[in-house]
N, C-alpha and C. Protein backbone atom coordinates (compact mmCIF):
# COMPACT_ATOMS: atom_id res chain seq x y z
N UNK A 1 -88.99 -62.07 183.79
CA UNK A 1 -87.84 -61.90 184.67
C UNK A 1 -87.86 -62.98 185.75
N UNK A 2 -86.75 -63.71 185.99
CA UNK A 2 -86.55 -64.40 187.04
C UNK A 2 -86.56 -64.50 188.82
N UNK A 3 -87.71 -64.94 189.13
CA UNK A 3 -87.90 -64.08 191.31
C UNK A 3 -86.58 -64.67 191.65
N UNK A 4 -86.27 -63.54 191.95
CA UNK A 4 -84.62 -64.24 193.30
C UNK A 4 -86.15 -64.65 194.62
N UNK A 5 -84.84 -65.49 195.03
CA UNK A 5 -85.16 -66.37 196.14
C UNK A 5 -84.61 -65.63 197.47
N UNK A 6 -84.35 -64.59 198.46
CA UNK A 6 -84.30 -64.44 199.31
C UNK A 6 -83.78 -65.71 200.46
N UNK A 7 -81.86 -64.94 201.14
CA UNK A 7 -81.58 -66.10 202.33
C UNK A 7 -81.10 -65.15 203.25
N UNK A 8 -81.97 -65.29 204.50
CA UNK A 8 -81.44 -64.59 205.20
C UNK A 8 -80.76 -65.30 206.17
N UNK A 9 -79.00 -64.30 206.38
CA UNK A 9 -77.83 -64.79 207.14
C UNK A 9 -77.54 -63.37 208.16
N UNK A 10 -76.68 -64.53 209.11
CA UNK A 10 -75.94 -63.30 209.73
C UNK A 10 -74.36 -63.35 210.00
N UNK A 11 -73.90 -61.95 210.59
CA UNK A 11 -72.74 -61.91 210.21
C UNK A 11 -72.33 -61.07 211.74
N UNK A 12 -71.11 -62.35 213.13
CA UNK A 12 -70.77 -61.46 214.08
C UNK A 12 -69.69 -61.14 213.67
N UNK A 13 -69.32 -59.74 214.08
CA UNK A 13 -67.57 -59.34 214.18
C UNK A 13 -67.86 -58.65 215.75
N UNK A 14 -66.19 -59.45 216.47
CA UNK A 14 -66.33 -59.41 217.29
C UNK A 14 -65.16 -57.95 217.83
N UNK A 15 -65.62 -56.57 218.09
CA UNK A 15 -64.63 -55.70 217.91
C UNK A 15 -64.48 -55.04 219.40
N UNK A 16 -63.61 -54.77 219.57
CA UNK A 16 -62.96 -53.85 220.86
C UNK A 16 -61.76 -53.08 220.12
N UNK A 17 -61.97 -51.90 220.14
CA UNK A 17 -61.23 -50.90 219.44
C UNK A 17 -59.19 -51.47 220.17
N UNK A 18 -58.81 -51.63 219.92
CA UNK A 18 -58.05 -51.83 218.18
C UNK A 18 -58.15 -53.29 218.05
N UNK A 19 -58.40 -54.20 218.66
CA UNK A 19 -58.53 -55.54 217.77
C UNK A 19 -60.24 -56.08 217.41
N UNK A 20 -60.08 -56.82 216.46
CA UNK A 20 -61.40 -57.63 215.61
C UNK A 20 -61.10 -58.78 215.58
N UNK A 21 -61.99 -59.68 215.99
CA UNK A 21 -61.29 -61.31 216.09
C UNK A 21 -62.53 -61.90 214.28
N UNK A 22 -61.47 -62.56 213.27
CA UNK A 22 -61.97 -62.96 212.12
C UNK A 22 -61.83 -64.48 212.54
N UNK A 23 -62.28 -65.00 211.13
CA UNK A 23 -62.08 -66.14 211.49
C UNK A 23 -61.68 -66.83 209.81
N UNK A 24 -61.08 -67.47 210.13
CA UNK A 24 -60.34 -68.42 208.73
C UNK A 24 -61.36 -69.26 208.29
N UNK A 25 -62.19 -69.45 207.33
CA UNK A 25 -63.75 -70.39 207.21
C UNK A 25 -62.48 -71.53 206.18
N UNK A 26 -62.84 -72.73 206.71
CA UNK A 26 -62.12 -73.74 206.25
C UNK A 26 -62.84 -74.48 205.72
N UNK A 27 -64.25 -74.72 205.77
CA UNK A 27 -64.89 -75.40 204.08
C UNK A 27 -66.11 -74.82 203.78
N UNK A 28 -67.02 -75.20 202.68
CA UNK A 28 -67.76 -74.37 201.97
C UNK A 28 -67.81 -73.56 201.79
N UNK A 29 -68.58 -72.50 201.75
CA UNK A 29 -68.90 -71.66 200.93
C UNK A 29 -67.71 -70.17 201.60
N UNK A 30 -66.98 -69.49 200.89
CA UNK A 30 -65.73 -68.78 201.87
C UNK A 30 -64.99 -69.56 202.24
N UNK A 31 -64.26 -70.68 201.87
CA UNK A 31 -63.44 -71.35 202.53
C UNK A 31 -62.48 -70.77 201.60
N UNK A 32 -61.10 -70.66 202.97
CA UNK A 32 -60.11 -69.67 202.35
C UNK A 32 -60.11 -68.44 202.61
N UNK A 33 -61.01 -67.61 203.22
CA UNK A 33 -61.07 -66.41 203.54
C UNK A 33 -61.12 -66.04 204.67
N UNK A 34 -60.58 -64.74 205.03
CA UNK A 34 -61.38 -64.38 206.75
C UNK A 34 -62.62 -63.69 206.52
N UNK A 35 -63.03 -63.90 207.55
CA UNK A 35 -64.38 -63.76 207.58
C UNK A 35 -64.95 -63.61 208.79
N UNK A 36 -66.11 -62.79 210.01
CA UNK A 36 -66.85 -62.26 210.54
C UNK A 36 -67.66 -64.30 210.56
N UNK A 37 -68.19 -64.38 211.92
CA UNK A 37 -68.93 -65.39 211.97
C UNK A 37 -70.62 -65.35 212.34
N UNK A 38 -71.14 -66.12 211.14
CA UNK A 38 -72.76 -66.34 211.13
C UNK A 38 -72.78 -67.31 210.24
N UNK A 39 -74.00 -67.71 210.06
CA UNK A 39 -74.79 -68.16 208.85
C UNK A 39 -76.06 -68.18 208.57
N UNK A 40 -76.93 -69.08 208.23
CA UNK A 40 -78.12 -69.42 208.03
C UNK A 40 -78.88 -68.80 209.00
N UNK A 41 -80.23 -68.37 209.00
CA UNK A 41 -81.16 -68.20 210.28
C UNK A 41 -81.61 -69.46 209.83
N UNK A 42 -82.57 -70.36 211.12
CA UNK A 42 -83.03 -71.20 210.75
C UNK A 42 -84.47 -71.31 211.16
N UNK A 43 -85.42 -71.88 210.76
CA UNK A 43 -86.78 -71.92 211.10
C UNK A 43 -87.21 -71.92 212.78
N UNK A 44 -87.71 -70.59 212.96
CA UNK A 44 -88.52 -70.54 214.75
C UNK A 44 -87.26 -69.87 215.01
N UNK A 45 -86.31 -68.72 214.60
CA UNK A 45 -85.25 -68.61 215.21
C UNK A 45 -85.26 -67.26 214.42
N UNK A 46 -84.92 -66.17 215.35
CA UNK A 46 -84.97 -64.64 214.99
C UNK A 46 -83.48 -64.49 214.46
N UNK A 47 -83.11 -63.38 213.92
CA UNK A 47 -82.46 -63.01 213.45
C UNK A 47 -80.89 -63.15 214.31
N UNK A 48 -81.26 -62.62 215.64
CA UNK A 48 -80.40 -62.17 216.19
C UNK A 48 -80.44 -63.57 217.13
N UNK A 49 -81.19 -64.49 217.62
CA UNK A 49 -80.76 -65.56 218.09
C UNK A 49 -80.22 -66.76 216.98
N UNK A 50 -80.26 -66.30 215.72
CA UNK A 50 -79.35 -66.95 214.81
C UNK A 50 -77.69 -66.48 214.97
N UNK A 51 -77.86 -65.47 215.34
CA UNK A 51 -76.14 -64.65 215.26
C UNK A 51 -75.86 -65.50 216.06
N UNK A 52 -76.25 -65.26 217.66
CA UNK A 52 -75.47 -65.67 218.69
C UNK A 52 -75.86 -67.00 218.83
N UNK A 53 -76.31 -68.40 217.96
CA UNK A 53 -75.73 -69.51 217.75
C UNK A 53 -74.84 -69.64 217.20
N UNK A 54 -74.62 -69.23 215.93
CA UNK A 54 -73.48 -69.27 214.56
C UNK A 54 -72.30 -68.92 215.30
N UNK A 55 -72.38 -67.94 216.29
CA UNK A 55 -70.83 -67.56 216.78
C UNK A 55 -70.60 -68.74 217.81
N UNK A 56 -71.35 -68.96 218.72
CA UNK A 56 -70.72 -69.76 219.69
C UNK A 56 -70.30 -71.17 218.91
N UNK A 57 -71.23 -71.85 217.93
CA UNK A 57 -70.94 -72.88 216.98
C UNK A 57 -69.49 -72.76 215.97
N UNK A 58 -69.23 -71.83 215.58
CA UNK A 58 -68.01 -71.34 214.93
C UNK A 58 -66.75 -70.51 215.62
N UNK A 59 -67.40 -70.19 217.24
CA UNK A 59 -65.72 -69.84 217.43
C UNK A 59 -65.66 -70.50 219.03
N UNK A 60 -67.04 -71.06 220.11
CA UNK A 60 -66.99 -71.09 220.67
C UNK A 60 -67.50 -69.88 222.14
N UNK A 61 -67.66 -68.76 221.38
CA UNK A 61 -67.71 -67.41 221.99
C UNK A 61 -69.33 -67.26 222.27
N UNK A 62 -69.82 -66.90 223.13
CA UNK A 62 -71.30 -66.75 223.39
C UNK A 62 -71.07 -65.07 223.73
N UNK A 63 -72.05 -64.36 222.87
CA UNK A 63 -72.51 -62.79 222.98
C UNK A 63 -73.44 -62.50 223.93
N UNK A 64 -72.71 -61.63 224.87
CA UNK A 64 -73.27 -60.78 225.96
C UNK A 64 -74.35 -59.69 225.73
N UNK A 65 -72.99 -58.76 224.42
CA UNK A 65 -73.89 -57.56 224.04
C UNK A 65 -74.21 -57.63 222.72
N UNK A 66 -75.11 -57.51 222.16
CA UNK A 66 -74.98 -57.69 220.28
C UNK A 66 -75.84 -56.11 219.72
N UNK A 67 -75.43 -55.90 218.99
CA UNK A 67 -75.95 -54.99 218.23
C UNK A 67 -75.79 -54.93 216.71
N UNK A 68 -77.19 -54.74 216.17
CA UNK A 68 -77.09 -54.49 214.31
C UNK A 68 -76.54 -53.10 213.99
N UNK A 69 -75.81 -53.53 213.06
CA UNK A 69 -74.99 -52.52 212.23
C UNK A 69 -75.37 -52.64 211.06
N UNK A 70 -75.59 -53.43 210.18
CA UNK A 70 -75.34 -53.36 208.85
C UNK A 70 -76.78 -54.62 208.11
N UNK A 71 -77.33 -54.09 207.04
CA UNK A 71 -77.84 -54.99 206.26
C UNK A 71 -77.37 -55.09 204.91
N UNK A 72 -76.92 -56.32 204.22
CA UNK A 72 -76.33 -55.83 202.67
C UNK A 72 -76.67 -57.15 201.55
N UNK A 73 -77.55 -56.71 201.01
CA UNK A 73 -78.08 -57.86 200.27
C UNK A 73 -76.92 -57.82 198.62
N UNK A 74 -76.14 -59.64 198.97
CA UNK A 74 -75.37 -60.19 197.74
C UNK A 74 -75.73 -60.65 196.94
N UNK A 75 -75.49 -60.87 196.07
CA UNK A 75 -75.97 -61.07 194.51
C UNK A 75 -74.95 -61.69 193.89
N UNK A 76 -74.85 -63.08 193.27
CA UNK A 76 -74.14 -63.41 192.55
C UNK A 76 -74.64 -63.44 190.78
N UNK A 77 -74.07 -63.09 190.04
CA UNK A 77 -74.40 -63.12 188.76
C UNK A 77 -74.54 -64.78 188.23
N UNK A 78 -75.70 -64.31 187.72
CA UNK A 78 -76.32 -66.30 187.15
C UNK A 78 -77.26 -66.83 188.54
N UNK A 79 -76.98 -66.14 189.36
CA UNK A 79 -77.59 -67.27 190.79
C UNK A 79 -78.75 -66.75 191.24
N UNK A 80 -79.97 -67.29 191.28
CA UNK A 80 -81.02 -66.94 191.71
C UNK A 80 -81.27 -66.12 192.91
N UNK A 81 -80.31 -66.80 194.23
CA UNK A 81 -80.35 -66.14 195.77
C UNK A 81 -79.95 -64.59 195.63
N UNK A 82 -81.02 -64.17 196.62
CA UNK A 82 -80.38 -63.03 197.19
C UNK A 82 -79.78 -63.41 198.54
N UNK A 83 -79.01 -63.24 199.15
CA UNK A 83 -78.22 -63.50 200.40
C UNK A 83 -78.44 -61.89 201.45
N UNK A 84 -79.51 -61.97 202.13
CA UNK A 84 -79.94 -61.20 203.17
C UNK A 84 -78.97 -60.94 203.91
N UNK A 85 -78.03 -60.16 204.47
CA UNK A 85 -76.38 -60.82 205.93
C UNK A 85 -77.10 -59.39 206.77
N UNK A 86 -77.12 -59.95 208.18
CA UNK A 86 -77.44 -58.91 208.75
C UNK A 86 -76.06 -59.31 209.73
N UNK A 87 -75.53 -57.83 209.78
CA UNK A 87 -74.40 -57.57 210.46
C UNK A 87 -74.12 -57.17 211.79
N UNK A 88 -73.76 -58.05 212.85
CA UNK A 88 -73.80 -57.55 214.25
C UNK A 88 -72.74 -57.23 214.51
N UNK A 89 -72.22 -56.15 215.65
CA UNK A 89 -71.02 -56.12 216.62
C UNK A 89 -71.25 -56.49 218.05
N UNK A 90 -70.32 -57.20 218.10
CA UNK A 90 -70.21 -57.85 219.26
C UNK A 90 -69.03 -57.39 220.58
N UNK A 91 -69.71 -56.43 221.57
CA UNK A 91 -68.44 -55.88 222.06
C UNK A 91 -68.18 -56.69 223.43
N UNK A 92 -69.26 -57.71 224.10
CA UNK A 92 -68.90 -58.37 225.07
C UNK A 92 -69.38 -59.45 224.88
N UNK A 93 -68.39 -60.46 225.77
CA UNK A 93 -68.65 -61.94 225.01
C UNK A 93 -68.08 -62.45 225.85
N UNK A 94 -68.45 -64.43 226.28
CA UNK A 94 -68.15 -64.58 227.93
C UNK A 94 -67.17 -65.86 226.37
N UNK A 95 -66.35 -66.53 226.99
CA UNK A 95 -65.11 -67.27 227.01
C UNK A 95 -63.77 -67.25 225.71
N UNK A 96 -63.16 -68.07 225.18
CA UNK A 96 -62.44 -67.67 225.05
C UNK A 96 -62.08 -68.21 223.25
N UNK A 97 -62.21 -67.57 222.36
CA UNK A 97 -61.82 -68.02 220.81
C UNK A 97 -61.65 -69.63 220.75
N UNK A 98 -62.05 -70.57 220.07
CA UNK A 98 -61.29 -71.29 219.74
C UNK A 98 -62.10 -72.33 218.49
N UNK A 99 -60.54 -72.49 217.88
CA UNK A 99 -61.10 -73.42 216.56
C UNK A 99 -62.27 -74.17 216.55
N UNK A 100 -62.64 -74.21 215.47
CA UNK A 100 -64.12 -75.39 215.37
C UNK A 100 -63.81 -76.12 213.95
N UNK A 101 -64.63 -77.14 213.53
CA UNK A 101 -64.03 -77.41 212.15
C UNK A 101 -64.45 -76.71 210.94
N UNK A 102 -65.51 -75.76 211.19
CA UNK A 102 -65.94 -74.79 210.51
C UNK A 102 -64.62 -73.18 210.29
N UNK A 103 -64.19 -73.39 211.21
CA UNK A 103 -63.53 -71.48 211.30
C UNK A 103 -62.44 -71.80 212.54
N UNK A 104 -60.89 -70.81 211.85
CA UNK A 104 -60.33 -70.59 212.49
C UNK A 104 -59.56 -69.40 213.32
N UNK A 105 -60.48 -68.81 214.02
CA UNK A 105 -60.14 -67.41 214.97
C UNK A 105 -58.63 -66.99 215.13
N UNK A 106 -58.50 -65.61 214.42
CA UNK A 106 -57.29 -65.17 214.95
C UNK A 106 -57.42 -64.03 215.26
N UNK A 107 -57.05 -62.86 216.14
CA UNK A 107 -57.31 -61.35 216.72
C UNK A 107 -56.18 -60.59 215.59
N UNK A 108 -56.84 -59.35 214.88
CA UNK A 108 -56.05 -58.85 214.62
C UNK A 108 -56.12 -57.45 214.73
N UNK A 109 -55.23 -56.66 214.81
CA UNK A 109 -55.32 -55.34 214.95
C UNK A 109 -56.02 -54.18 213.98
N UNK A 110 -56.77 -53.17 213.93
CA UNK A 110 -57.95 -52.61 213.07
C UNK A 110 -57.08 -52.52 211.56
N UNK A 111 -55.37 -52.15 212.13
CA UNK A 111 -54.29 -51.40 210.97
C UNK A 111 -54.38 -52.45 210.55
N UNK A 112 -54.38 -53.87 210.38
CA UNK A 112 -53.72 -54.95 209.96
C UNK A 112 -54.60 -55.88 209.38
N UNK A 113 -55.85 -55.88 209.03
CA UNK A 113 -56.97 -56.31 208.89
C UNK A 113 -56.67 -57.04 207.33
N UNK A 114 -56.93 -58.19 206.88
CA UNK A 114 -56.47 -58.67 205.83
C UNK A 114 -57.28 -58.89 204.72
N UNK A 115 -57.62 -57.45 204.16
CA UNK A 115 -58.38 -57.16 203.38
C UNK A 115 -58.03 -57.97 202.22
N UNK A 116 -57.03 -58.41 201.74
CA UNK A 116 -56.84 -59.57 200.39
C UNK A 116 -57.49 -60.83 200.21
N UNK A 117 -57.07 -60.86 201.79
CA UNK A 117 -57.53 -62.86 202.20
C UNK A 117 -59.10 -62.82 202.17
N UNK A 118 -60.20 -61.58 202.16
CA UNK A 118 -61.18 -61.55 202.41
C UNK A 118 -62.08 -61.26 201.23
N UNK A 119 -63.89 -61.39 201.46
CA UNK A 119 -64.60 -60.85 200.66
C UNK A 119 -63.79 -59.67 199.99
N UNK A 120 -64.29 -59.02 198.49
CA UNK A 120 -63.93 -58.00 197.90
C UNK A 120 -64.56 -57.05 198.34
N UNK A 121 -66.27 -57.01 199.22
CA UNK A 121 -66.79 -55.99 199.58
C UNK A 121 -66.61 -55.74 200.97
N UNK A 122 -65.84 -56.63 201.59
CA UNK A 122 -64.89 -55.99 203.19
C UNK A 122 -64.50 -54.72 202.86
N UNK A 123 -63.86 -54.20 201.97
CA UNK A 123 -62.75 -53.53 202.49
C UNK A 123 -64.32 -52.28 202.36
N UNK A 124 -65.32 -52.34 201.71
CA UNK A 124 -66.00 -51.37 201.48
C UNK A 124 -67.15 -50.60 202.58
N UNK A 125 -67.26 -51.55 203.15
CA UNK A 125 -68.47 -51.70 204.49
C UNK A 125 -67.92 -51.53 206.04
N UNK A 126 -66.17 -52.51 205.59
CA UNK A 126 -65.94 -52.24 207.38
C UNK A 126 -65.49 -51.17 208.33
N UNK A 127 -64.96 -50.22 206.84
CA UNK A 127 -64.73 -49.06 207.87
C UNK A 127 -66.10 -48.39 208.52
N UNK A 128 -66.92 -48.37 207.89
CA UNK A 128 -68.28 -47.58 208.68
C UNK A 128 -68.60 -48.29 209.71
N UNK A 129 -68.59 -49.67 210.13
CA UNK A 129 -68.40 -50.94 210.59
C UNK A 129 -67.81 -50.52 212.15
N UNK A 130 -66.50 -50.19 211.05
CA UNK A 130 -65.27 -49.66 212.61
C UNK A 130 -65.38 -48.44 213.14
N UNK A 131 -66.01 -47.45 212.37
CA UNK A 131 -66.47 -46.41 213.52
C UNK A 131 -68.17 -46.32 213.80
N UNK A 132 -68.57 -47.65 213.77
CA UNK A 132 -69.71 -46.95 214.84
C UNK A 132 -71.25 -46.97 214.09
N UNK A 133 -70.55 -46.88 212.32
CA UNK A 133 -72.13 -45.91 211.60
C UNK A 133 -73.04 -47.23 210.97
N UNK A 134 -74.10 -46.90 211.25
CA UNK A 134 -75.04 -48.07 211.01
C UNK A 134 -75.22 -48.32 209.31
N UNK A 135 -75.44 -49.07 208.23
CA UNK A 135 -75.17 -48.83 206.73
C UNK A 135 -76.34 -49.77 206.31
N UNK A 136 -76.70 -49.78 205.05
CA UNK A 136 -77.56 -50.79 203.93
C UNK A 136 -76.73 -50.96 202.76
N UNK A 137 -76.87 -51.68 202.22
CA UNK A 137 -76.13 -51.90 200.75
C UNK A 137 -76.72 -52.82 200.14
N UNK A 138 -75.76 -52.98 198.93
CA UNK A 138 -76.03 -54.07 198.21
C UNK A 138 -74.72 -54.21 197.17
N UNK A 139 -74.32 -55.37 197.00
CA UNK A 139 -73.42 -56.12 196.08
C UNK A 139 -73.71 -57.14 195.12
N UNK A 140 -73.33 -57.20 193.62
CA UNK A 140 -73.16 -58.33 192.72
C UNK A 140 -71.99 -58.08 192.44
N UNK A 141 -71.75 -59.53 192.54
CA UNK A 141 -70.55 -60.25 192.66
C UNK A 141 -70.35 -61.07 190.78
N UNK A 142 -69.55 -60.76 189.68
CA UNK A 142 -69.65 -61.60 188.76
C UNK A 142 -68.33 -62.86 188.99
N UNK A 143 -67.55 -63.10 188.24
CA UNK A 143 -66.81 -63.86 188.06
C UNK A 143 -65.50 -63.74 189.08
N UNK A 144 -64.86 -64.67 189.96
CA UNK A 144 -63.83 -64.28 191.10
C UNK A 144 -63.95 -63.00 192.10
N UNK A 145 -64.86 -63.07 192.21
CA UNK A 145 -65.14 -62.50 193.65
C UNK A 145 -65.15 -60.69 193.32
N UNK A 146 -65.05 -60.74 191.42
CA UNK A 146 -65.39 -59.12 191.17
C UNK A 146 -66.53 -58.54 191.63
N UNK A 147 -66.56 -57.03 191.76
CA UNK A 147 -68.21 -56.81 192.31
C UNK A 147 -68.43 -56.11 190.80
N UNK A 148 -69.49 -55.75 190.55
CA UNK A 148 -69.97 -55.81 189.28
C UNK A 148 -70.77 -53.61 189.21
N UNK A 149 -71.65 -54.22 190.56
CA UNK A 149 -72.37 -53.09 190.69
C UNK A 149 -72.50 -53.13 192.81
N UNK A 150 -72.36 -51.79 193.11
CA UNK A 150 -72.25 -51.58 194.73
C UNK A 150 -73.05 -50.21 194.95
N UNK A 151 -73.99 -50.66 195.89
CA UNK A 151 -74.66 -49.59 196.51
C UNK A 151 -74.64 -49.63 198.19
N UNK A 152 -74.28 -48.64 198.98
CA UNK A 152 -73.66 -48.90 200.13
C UNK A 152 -74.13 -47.38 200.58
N UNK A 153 -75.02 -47.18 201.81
CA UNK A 153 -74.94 -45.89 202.30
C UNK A 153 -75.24 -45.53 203.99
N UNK A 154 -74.83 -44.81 204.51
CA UNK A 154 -75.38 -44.74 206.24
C UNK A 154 -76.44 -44.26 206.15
N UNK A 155 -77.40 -45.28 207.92
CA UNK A 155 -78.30 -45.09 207.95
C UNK A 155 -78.69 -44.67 209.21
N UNK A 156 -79.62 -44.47 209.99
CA UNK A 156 -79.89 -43.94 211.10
C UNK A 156 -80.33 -45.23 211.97
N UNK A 157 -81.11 -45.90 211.64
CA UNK A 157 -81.66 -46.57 211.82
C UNK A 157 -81.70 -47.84 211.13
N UNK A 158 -81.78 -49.46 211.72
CA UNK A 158 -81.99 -50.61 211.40
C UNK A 158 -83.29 -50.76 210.88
């Protein structure tokens, strides 16, 4: 059997009950989608001081308050990586959205959330997301962004 390779990422959404600020990822990997801002952790750099680079680098926004919500390891079919995303909410944050050449920030309301334009496993994770409940999962992804197999459940604890 083949070792997946383990990458661990992160993932801010920035929420105040009723709006979530996404962001439009305009090249690589998600380009074309909205999307929650993180990426890579990088070497000498914790988890959570990876979040709150990736956001200020991608929207400009530096996190006040951060908190983990979510861990959900992706899986693409054929691809060695596992993709680690650890999921923060972000409810205070000092300045003000703005484009980068990575991502383009727009606020939208919780009703209005554009579950099409996005990952296929958004629509599955963010409601627990949006009220509050902490979750683990896991997703494979086969061909166009189908999920194949999903395991997703609340947890008490990070």
């Amino acid at each position: 059997m083949e070792s997946k390779e383990k990458k661990v990422m992160t993932l801010c959404l920035i929420y105040r009950h009723p709006r979530i600020l996404l962001g439009m990822k305009k090249r690589g990997f998600g380009a074309g989608r909205w999307n929650g801002f993180g990426g890579k952790v990088e070497e000498k750099e914790t988890i959570e001081e990876a979040a709150k680079r990736e956001l200020v680098e991608e929207s400009g926004l530096e996190a006040l308050q951060i908190t983990q919500f979510g861990i959900i390891n992706f899986e693409f079919q054929g691809d060695s990586n596992i993709l680690e995303v650890h999921i923060f909410h972000v409810n205070e944050f000092k300045g003000e959205p703005k484009e980068t050449e990575e991502m383009k920030p727009q606020w939208f309301n919780v009703d209005e959330i554009p579950f099409k334009d996005m990952w296929s496993d958004d629509i599955h994770w963010m409601p627990l997301f949006l009220r509050g409940k902490k979750f683990k999962g896991r997703f494979l992804f086969g061909e166009l962004d189908r999920i194949l197999e999903q395991k997703l459940s609340e947890v008490e604890e990070m």
